[in-house]
N, C-alpha and C. Protein backbone atom coordinates (compact mmCIF):
# COMPACT_ATOMS: atom_id res chain seq x y z
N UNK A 1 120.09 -82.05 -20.62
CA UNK A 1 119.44 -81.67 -19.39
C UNK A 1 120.53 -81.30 -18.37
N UNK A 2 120.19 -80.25 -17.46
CA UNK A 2 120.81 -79.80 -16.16
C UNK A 2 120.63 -79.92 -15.02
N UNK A 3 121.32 -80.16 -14.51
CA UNK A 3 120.53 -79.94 -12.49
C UNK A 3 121.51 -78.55 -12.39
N UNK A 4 120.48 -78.14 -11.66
CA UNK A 4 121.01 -76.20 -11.70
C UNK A 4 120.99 -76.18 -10.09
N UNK A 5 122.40 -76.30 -9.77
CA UNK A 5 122.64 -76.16 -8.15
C UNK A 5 121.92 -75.18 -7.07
N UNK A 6 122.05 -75.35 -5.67
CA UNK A 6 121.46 -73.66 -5.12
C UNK A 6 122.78 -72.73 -5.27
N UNK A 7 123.54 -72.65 -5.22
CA UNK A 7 124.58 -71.71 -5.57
C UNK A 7 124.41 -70.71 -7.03
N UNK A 8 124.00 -71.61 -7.88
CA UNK A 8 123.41 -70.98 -9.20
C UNK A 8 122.42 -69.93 -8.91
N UNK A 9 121.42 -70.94 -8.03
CA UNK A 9 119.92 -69.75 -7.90
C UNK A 9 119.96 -69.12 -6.88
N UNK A 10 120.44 -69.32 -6.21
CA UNK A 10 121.17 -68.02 -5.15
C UNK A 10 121.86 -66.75 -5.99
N UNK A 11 122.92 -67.37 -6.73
CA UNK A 11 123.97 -66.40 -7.44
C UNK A 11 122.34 -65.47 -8.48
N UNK A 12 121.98 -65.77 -9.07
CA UNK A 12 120.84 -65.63 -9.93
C UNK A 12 120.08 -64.33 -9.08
N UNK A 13 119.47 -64.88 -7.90
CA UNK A 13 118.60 -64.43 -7.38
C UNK A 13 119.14 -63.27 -6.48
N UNK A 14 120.41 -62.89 -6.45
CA UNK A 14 121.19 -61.89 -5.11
C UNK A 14 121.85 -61.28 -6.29
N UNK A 15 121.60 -59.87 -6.62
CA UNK A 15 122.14 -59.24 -6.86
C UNK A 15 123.62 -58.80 -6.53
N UNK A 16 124.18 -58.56 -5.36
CA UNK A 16 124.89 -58.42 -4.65
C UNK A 16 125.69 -59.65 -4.45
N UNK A 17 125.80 -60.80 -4.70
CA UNK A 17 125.93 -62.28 -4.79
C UNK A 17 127.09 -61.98 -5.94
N UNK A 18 128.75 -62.03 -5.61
CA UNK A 18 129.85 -61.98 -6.52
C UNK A 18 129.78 -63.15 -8.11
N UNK A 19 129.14 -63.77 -8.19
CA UNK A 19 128.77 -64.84 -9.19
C UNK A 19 127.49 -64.40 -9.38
N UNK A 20 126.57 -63.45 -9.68
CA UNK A 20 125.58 -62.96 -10.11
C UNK A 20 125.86 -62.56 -11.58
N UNK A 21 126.26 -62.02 -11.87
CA UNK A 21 126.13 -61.97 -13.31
C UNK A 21 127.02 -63.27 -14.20
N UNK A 22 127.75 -64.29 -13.67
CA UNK A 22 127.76 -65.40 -14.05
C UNK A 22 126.64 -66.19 -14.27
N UNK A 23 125.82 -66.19 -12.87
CA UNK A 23 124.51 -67.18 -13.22
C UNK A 23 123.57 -66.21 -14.10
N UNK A 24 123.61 -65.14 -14.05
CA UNK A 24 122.67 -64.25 -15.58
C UNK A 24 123.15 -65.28 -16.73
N UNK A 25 124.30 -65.23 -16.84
CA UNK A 25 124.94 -65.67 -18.10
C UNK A 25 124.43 -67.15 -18.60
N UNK A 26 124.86 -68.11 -17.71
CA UNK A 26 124.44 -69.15 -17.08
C UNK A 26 122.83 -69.46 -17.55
N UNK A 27 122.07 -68.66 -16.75
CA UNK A 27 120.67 -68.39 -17.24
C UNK A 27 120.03 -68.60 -19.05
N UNK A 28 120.76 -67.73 -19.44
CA UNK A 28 120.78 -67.00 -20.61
C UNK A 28 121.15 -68.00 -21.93
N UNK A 29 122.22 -68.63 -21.61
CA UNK A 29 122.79 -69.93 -21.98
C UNK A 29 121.94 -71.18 -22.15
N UNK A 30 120.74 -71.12 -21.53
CA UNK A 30 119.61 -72.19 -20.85
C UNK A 30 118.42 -71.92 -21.38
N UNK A 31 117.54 -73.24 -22.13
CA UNK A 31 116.01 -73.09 -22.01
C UNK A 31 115.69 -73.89 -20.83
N UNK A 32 114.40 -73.52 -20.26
CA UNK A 32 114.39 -73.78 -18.99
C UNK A 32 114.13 -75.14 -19.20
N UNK A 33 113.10 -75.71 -20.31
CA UNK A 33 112.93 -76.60 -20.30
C UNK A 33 114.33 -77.70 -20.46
N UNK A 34 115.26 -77.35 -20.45
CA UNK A 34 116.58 -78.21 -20.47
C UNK A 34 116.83 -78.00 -18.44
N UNK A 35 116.45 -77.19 -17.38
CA UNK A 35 116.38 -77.46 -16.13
C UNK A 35 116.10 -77.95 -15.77
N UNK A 36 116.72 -78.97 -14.87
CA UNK A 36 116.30 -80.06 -13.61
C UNK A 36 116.08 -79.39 -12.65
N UNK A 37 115.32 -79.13 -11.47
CA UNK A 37 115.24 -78.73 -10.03
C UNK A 37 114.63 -79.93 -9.68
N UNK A 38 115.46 -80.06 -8.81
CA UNK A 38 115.32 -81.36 -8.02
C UNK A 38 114.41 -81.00 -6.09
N UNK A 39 113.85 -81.66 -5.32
CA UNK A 39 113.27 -81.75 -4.17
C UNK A 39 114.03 -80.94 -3.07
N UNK A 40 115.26 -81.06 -3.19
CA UNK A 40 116.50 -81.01 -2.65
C UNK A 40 116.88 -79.88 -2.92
N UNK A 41 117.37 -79.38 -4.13
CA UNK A 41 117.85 -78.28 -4.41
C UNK A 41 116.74 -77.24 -4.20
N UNK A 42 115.47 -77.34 -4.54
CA UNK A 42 114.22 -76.44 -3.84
C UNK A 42 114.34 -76.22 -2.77
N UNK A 43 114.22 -76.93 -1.49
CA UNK A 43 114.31 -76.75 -0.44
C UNK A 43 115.96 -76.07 -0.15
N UNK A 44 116.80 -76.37 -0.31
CA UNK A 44 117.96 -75.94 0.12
C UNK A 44 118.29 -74.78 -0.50
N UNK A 45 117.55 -74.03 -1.56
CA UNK A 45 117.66 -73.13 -2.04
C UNK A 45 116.59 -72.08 -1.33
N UNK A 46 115.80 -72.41 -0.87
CA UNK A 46 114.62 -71.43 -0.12
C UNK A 46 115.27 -71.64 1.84
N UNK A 47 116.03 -72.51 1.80
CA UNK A 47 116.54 -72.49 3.22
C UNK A 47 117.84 -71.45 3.02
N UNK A 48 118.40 -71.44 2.32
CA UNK A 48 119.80 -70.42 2.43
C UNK A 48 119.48 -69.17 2.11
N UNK A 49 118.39 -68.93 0.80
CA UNK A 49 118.24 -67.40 0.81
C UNK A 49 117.32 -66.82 1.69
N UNK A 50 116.14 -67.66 2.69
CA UNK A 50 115.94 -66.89 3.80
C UNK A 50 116.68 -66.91 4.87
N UNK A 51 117.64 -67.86 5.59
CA UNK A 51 118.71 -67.85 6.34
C UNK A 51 119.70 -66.77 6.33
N UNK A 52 119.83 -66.44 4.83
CA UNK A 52 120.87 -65.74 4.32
C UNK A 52 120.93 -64.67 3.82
N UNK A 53 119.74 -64.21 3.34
CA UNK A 53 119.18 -63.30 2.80
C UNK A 53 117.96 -62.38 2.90
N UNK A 54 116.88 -62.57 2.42
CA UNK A 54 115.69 -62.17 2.73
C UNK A 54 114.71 -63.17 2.68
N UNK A 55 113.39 -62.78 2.87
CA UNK A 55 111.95 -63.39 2.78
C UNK A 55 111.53 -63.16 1.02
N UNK A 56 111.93 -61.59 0.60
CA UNK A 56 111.87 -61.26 -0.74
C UNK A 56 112.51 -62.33 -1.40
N UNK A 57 113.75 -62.45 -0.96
CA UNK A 57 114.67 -63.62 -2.14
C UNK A 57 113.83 -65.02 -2.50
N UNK A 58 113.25 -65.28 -1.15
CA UNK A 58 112.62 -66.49 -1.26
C UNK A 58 111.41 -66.81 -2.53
N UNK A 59 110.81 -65.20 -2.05
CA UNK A 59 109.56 -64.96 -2.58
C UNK A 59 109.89 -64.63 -4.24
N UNK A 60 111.13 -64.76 -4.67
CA UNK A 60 111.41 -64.02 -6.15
C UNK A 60 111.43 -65.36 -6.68
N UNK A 61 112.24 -66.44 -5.59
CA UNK A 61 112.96 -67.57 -5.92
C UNK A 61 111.15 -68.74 -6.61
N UNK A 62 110.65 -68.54 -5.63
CA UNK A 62 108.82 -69.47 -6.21
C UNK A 62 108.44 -68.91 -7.01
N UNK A 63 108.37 -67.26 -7.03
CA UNK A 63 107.45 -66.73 -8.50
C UNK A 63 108.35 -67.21 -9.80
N UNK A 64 109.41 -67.27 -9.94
CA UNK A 64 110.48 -67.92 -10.69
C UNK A 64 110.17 -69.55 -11.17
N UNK A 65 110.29 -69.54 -10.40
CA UNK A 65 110.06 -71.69 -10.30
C UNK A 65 108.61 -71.29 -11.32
N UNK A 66 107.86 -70.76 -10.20
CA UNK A 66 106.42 -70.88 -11.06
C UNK A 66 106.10 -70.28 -12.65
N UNK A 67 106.81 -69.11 -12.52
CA UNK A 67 106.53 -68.73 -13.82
C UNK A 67 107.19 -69.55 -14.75
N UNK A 68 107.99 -70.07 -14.79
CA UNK A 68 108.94 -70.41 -15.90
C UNK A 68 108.29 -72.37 -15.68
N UNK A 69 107.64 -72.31 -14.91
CA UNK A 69 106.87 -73.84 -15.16
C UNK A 69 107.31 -75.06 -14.98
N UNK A 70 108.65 -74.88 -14.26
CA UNK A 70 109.88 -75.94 -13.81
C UNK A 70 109.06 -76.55 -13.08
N UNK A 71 109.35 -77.92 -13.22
CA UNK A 71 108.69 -79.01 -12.71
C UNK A 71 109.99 -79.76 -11.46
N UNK A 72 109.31 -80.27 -10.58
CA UNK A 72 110.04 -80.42 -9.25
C UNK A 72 110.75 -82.20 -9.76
N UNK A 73 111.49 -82.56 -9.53
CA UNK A 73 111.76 -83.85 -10.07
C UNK A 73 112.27 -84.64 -8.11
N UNK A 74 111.98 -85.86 -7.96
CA UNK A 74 112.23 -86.42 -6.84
C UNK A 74 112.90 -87.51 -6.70
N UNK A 75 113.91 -87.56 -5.93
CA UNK A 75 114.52 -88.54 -5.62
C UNK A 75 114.45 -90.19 -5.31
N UNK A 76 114.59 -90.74 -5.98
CA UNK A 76 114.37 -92.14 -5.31
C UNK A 76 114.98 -93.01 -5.09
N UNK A 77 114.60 -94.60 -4.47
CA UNK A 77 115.70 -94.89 -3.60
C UNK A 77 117.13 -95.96 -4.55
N UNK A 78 117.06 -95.56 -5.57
CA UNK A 78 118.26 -95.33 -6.33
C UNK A 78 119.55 -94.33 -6.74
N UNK A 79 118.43 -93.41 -6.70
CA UNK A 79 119.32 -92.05 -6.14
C UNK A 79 120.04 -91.68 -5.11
N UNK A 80 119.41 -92.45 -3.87
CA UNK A 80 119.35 -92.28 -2.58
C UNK A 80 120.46 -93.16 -2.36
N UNK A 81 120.65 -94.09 -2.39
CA UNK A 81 121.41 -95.20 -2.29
C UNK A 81 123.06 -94.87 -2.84
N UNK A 82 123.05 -94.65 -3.80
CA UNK A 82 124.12 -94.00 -4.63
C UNK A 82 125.29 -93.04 -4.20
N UNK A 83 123.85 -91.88 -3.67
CA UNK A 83 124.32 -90.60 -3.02
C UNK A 83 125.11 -91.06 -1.64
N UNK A 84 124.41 -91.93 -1.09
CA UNK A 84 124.86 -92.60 0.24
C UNK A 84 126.04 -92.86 -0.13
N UNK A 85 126.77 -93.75 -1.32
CA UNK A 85 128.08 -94.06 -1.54
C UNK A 85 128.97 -93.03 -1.67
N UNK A 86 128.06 -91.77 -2.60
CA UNK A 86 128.91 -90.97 -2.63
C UNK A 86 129.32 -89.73 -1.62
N UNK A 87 128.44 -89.76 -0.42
CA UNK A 87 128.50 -88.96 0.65
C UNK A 87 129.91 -89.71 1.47
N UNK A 88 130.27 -91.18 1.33
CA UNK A 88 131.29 -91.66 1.91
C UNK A 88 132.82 -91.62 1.19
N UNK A 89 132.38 -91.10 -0.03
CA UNK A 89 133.84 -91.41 -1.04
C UNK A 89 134.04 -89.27 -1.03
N UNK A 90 133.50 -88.63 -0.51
CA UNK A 90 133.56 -87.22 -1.21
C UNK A 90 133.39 -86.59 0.16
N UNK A 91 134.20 -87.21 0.83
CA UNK A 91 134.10 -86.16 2.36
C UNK A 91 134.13 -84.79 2.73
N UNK A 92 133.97 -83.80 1.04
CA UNK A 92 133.80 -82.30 1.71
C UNK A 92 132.72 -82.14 0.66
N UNK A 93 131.14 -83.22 0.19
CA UNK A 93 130.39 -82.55 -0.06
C UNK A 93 129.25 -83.06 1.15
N UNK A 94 128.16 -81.98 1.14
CA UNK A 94 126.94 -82.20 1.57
C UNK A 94 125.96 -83.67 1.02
N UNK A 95 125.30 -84.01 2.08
CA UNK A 95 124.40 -85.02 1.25
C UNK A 95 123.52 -84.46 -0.01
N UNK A 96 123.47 -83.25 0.36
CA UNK A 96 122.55 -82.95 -0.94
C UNK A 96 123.37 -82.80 -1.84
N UNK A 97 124.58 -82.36 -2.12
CA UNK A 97 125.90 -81.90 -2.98
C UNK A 97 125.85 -83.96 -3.89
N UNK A 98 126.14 -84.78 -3.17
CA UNK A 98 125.66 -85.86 -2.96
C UNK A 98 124.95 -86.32 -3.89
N UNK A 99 123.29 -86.11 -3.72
CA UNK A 99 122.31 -86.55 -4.36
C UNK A 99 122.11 -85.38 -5.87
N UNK A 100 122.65 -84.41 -5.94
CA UNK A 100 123.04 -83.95 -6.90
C UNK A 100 123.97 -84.86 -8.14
N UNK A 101 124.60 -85.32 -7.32
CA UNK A 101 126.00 -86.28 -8.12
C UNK A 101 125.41 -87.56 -8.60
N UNK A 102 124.52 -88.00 -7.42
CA UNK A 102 124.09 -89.44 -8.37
C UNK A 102 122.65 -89.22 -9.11
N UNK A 103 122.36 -87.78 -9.00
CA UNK A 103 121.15 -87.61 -10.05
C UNK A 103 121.27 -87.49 -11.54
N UNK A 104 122.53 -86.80 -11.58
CA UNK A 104 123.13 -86.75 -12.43
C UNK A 104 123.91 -87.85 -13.57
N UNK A 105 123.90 -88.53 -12.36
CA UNK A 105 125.08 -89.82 -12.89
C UNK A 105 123.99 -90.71 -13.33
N UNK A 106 122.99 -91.24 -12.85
CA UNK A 106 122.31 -92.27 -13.21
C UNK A 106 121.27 -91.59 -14.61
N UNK A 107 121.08 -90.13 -14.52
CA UNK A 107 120.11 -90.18 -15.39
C UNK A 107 120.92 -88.77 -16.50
N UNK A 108 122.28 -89.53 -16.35
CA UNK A 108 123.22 -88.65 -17.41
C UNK A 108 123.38 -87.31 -17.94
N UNK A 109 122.92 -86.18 -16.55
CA UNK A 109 122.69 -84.84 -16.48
C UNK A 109 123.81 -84.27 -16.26
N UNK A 110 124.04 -82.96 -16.95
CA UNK A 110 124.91 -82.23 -16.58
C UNK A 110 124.98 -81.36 -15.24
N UNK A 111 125.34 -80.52 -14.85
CA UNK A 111 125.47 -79.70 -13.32
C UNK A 111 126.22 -78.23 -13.82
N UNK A 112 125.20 -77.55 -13.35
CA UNK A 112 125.67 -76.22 -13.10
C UNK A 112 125.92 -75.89 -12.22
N UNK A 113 127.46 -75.52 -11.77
CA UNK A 113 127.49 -75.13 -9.77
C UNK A 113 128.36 -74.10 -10.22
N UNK A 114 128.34 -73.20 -9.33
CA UNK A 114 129.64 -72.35 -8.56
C UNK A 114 130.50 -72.84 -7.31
N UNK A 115 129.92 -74.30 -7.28
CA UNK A 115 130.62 -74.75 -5.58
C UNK A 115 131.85 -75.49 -6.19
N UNK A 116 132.91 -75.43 -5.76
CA UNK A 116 133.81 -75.98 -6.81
C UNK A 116 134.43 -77.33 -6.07
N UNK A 117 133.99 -77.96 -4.89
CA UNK A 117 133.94 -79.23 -4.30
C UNK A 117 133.29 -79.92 -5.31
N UNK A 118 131.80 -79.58 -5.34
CA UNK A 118 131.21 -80.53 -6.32
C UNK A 118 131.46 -80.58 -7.28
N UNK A 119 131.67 -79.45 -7.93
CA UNK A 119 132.97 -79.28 -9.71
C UNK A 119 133.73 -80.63 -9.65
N UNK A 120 134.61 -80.21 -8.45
CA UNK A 120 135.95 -81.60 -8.47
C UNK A 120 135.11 -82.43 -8.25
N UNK A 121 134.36 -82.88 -7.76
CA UNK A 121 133.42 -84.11 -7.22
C UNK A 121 133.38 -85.12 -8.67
N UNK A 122 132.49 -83.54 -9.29
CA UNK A 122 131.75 -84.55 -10.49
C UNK A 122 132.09 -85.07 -12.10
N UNK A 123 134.01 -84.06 -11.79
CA UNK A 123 134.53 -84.75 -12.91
C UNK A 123 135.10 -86.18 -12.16
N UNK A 124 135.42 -86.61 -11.36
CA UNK A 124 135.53 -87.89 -11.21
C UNK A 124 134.03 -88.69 -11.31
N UNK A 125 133.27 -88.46 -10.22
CA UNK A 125 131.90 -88.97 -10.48
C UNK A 125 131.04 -89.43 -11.66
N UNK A 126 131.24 -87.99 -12.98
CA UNK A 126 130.36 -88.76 -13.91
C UNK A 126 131.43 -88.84 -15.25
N UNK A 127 132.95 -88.76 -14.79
CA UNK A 127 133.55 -89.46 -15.75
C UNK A 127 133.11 -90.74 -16.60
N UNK A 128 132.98 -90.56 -18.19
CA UNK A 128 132.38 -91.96 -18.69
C UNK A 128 133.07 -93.17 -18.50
């Protein structure tokens, strides 16, 4: 299993996005049913490509989710807790960058990013 960052589905979803045909690849590499999308990464992924992009991007980004039948997975306060530690030990990621790391860690998922903070993050993080 994966947690598939917003940088991925951004890169994915923006043509024009220099890591776009990485996350094709990326994609391609993947049954969906091996994707995590997490609460977090939904939202922060529909906040940057309309911030950042268009209303279309947004709108490609749900028919996506939906068609392909990805199920939303949610955080809890184990996750939460965790992430909290790791928002204090990893001072250049986001809390969500964060709750990415201990979603991963507790329920032994891999990570697809282009952000390469969390890269470095999470070979220390989910070192065995």
């Amino acid at each position: 299993m994966i947690i598939v960052d917003t940088s991925v589905w951004v890169s994915l979803l923006v043509e024009e996005d220099s890591n776009h045909r990485k996350a094709n690849d990326t994609f391609l590499s993947l049954k969906y049913d091996d994707v995590i999308l997490t609460e977090y990464i939904y939202t922060e992924s529909l906040n940057v490509l309309r911030a950042k992009f268009s209303q279309e991007n947004c709108n490609s980004f749900i028919q996506l989710i939906n068609t392909t039948q990805l199920s939303i997975s949610f955080a809890d306060h184990v996750i939460t807790r965790l992430a909290t530690e790791y928002f204090f030990q990893f001072k250049k990621l986001s809390f969500t960058d964060c709750l990415i790391l201990a979603s991963a860690k507790i329920n032994d998922y891999e990570i697809a990013t282009f952000d390469e903070d969390l890269k470095n993050a999470s070979k220390l993080a989910l070192a065995k």
